[in-house]
Protein backbone atom coordinates (compact mmCIF):
# COMPACT_ATOMS: atom_id res chain seq x y z
CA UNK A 1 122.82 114.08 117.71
CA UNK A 2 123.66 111.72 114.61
CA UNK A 3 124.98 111.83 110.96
CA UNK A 4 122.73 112.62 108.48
CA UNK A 5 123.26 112.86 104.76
CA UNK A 6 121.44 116.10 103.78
CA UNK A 7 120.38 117.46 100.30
CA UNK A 8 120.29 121.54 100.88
CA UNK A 9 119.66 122.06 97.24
CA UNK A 10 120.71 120.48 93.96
CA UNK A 11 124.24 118.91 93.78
CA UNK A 12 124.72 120.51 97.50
CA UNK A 13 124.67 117.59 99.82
CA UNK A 14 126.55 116.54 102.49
CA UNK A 15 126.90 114.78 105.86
CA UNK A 16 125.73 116.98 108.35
CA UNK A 17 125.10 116.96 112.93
CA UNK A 18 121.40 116.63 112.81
CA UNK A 19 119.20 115.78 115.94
CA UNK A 20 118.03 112.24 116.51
CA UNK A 21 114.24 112.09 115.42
CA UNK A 22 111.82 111.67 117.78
CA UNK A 23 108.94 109.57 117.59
CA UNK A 24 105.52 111.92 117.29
CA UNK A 25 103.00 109.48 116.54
CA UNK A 26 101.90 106.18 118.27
CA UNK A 27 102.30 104.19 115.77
CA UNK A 28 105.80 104.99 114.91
CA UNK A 29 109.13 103.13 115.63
CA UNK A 30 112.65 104.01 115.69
CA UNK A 31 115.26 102.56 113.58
CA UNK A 32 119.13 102.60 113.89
CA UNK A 33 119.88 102.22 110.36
CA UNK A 34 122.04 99.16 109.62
CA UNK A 35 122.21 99.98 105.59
CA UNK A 36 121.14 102.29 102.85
CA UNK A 37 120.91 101.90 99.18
CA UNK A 38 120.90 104.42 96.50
CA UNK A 39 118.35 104.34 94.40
CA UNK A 40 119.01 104.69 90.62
CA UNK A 41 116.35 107.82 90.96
CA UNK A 42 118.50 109.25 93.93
CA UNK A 43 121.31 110.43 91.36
CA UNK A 44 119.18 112.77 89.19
CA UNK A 45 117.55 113.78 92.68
CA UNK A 46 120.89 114.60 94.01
CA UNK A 47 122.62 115.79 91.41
CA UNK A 48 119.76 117.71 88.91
CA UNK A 49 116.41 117.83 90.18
CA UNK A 50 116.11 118.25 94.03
CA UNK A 51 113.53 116.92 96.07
CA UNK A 52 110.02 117.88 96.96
CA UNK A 53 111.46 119.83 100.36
CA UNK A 54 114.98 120.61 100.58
CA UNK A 55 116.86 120.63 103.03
CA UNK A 56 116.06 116.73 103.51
CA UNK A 57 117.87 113.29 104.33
CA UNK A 58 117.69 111.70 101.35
CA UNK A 59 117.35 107.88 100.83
CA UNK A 60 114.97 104.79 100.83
CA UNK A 61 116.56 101.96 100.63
CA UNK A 62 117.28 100.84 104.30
CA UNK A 63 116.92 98.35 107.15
CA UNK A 64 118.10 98.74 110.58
CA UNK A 65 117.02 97.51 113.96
CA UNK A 66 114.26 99.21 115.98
CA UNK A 67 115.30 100.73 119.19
CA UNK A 68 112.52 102.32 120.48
CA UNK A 69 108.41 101.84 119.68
CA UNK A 70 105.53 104.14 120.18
CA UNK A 71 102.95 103.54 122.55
CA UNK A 72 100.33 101.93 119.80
CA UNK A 73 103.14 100.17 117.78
CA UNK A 74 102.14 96.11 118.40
CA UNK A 75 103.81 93.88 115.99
CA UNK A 76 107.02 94.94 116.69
CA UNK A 77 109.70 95.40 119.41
CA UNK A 78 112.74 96.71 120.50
CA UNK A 79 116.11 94.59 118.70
CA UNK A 80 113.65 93.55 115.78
CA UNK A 81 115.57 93.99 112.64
CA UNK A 82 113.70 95.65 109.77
CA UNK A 83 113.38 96.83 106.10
CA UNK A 84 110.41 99.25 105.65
CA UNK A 85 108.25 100.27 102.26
CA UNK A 86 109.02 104.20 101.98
CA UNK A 87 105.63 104.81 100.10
CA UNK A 88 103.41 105.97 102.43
CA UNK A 89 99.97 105.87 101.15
CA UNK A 90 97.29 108.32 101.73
CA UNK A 91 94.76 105.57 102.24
CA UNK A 92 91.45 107.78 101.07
CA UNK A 93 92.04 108.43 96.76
CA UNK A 94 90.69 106.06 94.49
CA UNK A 95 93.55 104.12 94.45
CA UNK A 96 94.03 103.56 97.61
CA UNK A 97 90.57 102.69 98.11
CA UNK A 98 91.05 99.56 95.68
CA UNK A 99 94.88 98.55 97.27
CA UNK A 100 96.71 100.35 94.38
CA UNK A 101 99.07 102.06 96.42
CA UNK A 102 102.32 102.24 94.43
CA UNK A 103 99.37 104.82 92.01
CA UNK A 104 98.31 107.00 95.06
CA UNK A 105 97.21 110.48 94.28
CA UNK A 106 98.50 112.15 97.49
CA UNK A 107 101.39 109.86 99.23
CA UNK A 108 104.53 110.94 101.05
CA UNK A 109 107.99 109.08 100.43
CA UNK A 110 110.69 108.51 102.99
CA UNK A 111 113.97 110.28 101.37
CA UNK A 112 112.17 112.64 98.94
CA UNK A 113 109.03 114.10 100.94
CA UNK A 114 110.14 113.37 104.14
CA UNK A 115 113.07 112.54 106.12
CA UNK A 116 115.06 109.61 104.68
CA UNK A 117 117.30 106.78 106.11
CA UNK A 118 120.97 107.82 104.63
CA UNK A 119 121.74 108.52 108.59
CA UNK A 120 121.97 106.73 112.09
CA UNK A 121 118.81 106.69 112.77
CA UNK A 122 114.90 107.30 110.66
CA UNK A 123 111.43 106.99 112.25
CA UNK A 124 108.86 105.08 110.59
CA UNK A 125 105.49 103.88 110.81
CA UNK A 126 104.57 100.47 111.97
CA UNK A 127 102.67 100.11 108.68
CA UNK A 128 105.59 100.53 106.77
CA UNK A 129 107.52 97.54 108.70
CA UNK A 130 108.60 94.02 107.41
CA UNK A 131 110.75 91.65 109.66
CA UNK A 132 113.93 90.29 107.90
CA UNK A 133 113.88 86.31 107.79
CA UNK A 134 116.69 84.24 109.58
CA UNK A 135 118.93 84.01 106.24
CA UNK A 136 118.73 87.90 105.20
CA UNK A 137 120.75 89.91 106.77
CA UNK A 138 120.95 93.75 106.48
CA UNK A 139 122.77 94.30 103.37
CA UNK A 140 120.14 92.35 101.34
CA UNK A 141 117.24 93.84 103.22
CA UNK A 142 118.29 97.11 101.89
CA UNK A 143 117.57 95.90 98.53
CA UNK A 144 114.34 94.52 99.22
CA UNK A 145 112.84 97.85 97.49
CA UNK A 146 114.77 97.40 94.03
CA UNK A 147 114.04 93.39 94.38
CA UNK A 148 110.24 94.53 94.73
CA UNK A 149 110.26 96.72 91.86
CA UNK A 150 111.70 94.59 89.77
CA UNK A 151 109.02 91.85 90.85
CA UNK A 152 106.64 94.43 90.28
CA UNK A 153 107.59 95.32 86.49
CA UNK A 154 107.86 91.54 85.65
CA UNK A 155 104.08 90.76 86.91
CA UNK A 156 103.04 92.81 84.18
CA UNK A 157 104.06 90.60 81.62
CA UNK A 158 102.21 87.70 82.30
CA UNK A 159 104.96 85.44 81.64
CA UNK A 160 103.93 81.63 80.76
CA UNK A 161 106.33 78.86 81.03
CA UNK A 162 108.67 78.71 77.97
CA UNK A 163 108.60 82.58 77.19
CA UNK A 164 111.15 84.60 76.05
CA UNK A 165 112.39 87.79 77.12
CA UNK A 166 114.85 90.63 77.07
CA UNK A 167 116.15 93.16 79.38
CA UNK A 168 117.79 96.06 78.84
CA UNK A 169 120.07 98.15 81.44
CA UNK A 170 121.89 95.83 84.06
CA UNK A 171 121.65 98.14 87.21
CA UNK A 172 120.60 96.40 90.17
CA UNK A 173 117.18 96.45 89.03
CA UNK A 174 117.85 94.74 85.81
CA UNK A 175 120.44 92.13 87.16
CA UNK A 176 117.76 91.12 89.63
CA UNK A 177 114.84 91.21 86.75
CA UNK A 178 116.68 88.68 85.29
CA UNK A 179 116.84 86.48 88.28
CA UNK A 180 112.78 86.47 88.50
CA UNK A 181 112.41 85.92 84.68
CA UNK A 182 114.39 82.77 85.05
CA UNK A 183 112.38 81.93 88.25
CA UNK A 184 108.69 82.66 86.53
CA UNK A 185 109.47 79.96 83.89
CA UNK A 186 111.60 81.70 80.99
CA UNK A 187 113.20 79.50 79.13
CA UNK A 188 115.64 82.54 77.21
CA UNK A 189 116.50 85.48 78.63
CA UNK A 190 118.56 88.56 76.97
CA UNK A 191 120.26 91.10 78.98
CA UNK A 192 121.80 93.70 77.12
CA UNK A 193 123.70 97.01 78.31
CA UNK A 194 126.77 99.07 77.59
CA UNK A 195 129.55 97.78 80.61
CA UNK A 196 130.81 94.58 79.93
CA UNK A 197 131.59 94.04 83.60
CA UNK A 198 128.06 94.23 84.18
CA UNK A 199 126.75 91.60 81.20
CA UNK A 200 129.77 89.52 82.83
CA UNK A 201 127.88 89.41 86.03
CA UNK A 202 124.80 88.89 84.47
CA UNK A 203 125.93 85.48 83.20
CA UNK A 204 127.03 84.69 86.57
CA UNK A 205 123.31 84.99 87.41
CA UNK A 206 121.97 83.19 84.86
CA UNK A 207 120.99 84.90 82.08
CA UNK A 208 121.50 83.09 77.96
CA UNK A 209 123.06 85.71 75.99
CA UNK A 210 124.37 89.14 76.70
CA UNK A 211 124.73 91.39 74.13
CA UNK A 212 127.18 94.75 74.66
CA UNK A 213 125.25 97.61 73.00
CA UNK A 214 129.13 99.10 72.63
CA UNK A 215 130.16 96.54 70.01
CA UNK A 216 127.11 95.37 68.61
CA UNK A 217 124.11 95.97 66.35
CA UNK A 218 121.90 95.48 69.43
CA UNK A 219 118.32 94.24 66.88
CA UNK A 220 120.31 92.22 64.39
CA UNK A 221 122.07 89.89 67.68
CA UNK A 222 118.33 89.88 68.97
CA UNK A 223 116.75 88.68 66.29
CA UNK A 224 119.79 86.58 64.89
CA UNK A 225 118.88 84.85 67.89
CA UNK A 226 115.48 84.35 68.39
CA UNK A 227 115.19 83.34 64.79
CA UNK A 228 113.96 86.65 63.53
CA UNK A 229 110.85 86.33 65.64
CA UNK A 230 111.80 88.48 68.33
CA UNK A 231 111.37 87.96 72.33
CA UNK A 232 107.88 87.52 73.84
CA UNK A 233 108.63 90.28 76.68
CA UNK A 234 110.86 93.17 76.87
CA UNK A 235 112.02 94.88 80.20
CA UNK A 236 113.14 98.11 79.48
CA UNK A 237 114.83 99.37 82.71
CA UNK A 238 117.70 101.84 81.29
CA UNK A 239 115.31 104.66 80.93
CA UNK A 240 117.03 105.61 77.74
CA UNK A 241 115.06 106.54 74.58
CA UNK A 242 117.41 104.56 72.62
CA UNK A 243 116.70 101.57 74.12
CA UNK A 244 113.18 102.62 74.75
CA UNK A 245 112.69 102.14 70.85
CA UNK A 246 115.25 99.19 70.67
CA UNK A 247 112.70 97.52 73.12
CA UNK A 248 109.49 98.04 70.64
CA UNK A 249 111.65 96.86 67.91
CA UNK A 250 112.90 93.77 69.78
CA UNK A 251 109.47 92.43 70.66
CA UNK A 252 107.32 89.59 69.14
CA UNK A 253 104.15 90.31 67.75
CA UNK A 254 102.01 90.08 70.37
CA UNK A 255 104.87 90.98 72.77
CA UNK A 256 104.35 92.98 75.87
CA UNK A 257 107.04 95.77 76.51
CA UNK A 258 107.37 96.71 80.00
CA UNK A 259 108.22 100.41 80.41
CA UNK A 260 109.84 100.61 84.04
CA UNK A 261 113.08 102.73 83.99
CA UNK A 262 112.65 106.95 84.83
CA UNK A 263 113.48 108.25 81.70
CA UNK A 264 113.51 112.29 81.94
CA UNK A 265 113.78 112.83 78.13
CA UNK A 266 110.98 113.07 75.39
CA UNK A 267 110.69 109.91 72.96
CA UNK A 268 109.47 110.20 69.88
CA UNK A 269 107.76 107.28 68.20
CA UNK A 270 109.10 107.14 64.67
CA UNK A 271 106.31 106.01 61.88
CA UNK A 272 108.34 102.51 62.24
CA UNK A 273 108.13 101.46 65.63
CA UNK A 274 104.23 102.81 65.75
CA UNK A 275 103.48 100.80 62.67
CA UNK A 276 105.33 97.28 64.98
CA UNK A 277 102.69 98.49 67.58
CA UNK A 278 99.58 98.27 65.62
CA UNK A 279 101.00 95.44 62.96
CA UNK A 280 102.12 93.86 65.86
CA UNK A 281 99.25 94.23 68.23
CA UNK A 282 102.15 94.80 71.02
CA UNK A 283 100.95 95.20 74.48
CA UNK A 284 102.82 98.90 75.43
CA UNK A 285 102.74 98.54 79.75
CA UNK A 286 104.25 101.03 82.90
CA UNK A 287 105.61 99.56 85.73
CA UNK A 288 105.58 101.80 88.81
CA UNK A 289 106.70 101.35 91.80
CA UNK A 290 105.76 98.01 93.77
CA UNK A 291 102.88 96.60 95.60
CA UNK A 292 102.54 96.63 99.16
CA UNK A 293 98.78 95.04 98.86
CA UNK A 294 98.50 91.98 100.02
CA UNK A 295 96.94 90.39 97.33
CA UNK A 296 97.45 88.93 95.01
CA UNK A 297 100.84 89.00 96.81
CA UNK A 298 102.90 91.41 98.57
CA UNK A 299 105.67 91.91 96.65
CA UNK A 300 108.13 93.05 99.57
CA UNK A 301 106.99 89.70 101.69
CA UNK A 302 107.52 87.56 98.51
CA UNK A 303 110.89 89.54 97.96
CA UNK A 304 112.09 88.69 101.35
CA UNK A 305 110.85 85.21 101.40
CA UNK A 306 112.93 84.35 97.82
CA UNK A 307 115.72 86.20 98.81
CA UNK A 308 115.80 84.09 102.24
CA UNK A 309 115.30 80.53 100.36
CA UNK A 310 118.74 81.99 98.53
CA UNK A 311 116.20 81.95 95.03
CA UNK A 312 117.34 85.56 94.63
CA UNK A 313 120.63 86.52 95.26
CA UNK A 314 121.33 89.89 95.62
CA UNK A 315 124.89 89.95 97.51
CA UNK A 316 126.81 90.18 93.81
CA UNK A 317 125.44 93.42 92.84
CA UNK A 318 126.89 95.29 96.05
CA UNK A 319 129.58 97.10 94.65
CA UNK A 320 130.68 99.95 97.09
CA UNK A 321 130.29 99.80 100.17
CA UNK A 322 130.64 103.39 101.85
CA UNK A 323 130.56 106.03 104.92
CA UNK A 324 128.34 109.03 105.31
CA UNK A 325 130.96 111.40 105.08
CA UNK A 326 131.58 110.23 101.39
CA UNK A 327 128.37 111.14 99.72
CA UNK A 328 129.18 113.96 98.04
CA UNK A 329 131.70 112.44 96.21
CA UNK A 330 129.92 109.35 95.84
CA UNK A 331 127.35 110.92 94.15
CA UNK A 332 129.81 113.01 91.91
CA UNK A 333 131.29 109.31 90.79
CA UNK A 334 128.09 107.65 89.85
CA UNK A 335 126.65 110.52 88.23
CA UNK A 336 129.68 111.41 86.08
CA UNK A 337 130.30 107.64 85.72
CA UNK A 338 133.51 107.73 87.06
CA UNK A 339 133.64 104.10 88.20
CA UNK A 340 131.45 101.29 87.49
CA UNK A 341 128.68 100.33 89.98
CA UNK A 342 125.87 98.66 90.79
CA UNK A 343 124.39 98.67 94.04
CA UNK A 344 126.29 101.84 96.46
CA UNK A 345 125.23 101.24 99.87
CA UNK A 346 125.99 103.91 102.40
CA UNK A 347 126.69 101.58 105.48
CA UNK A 348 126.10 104.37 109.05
CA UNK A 349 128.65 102.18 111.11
CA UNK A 350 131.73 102.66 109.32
């Protein structure tokens, strides 16, 4: 038996004696799960929404080391220490056919369709698998997913050498956006959100001006700053419609505006920020997801490889640090915003 974390139905979770799963197919390993993440999209999950099939373990953001391998399984072994991509593609829609994975019409998702890794142990598929390099160790490989996504978002702005850009919302996703806008070749980058603690950290990592939405006119700082021209790419990752039109309003004409964080209310385009789109022939983009194609780069190998040269640190944003017994009060804190966080990582060892 092991310790499972276990959503029965909205806002009724908790950690539960669950058997050990049992590999079914071939290809399959298992993993003793080292770390899991939540997921900024586990909250609402948790808390609101449910999953796709409840009762489930939830979560997705893991690594471990394998401990046993099915029959088939070739590329790895027992004691090889993982991190795994929890889409699992269903290899035969049209998207799948061309390597767009992350935009698959019928895929299944470790920690929302099926079981998830907030436990001892998870089973995954061998195609799911990456290796951890020497110099990341299991805390950082359970971020690989939000380091990917955030990878993901900022290939869709095209970003030459000199660009400016803004982000707004500082979760883990955004403080590690930052991080690969400074890496691609921006020469300014914005981060702007509501916790001070958080902007604090983001100068820590590099970023040129915060601005706290709390205290300021969040525009009039922007464009006090770039000169009234406005910043060449916007990263909107709060998922908030006020920032969703403060990011239309902050761009550059000709700016792109990268849509990327779950929003789950409507937003209405005023006459003002449509008429900035078409005056401003803005480029208007989604960001799902990440790529696990290989070309023109994996974006969980390139994740891992930057995060082992030390090019992206992701060791600052770990702010709890908790058991499996504690996740229904966990989740009660980050949902009612009763502490500040970043990254919660539900360690099964402790």
């Amino acid at each position: 038996m092991m310790r499972a974390v276990t959503l029965f139905a909205p806002a009724n979770l908790s950690c539960v004696e669950a058997e050990v799963p049992k590999i079914k197919d071939s290809n399959e390993v298992l993993i003793k799960v080292k770390a899991c993440g939540v997921c900024g999209s586990d909250i609402p999950r948790v808390m609101i929404k449910g999953a796709h099939k409840m009762p489930i373990i939830i979560g997705h953001e893991f690594s471990g080391e394998i401990v046993e391998t099915g029959e088939s399984v070739s590329s790895f072994k027992v004691l090889d220490q993982v991190t795994a991509m929890p889409l699992i593609p269903c290899g035969k829609c049209e998207f799948c056919q061309i390597g767009k994975y992350n935009l698959c019409d019928d895929y299944l998702y470790y920690g929302s369709r099926i079981p998830g890794a907030m436990a001892q142990y998870i089973v995954v598929k061998e195609s799911n698998l990456l290796k951890l390099p020497k110099n990341v160790d299991y805390e950082s490989a359970a971020m690989t997913d939000p380091v990917s996504v955030a990878l993901h978002a900022i290939g869709k702005a095209n970003i030459n050498a000199g660009q400016s850009a803004i982000v707004f919302g500082l979760g883990a996703i955004g403080l590690i956006a930052i991080q690969w806008l400074k890496i691609l070749g921006c020469s300014e980058v914005i981060a702007i959100d509501i916790f001070q603690e958080k902007l604090d950290l983001a100068e820590k990592l590099g970023v040129d001006l915060t601005i706290n939405a709390k205290n300021n006119n969040v525009i009039e700082a922007i464009m006090d700053y770039t000169h009234n021209k406005g910043a060449d790419i916007v990263i909107e990752l709060a998922g908030n419609k006020i920032t969703q039109l403060q990011a239309i309003q902050s761009a550059s004409k000709m700016g792109r505006v990268i849509y990327c964080g779950i929003s789950y209310d409507d937003l209405l385009l005023p006459s003002k920020e449509v008429n900035k789109i078409l005056r401003g022939e803005l480029f208007v983009i989604g960001s799902w997801n990440s790529s696990i194609a290989p070309l023109p780069v994996n974006e969980w190998k390139t994740s891992l490889d930057f995060m082992d040269k030390g090019k992206i640190k992701v060791k600052p944003l770990i702010s709890h640090r908790v058991k499996l017994e504690d996740c229904k009060e966990v989740f009660e804190m980050m949902y009612y915003k009763k502490e500040i966080f970043n990254k919660v990582l539900f360690i099964p060892d402790l």
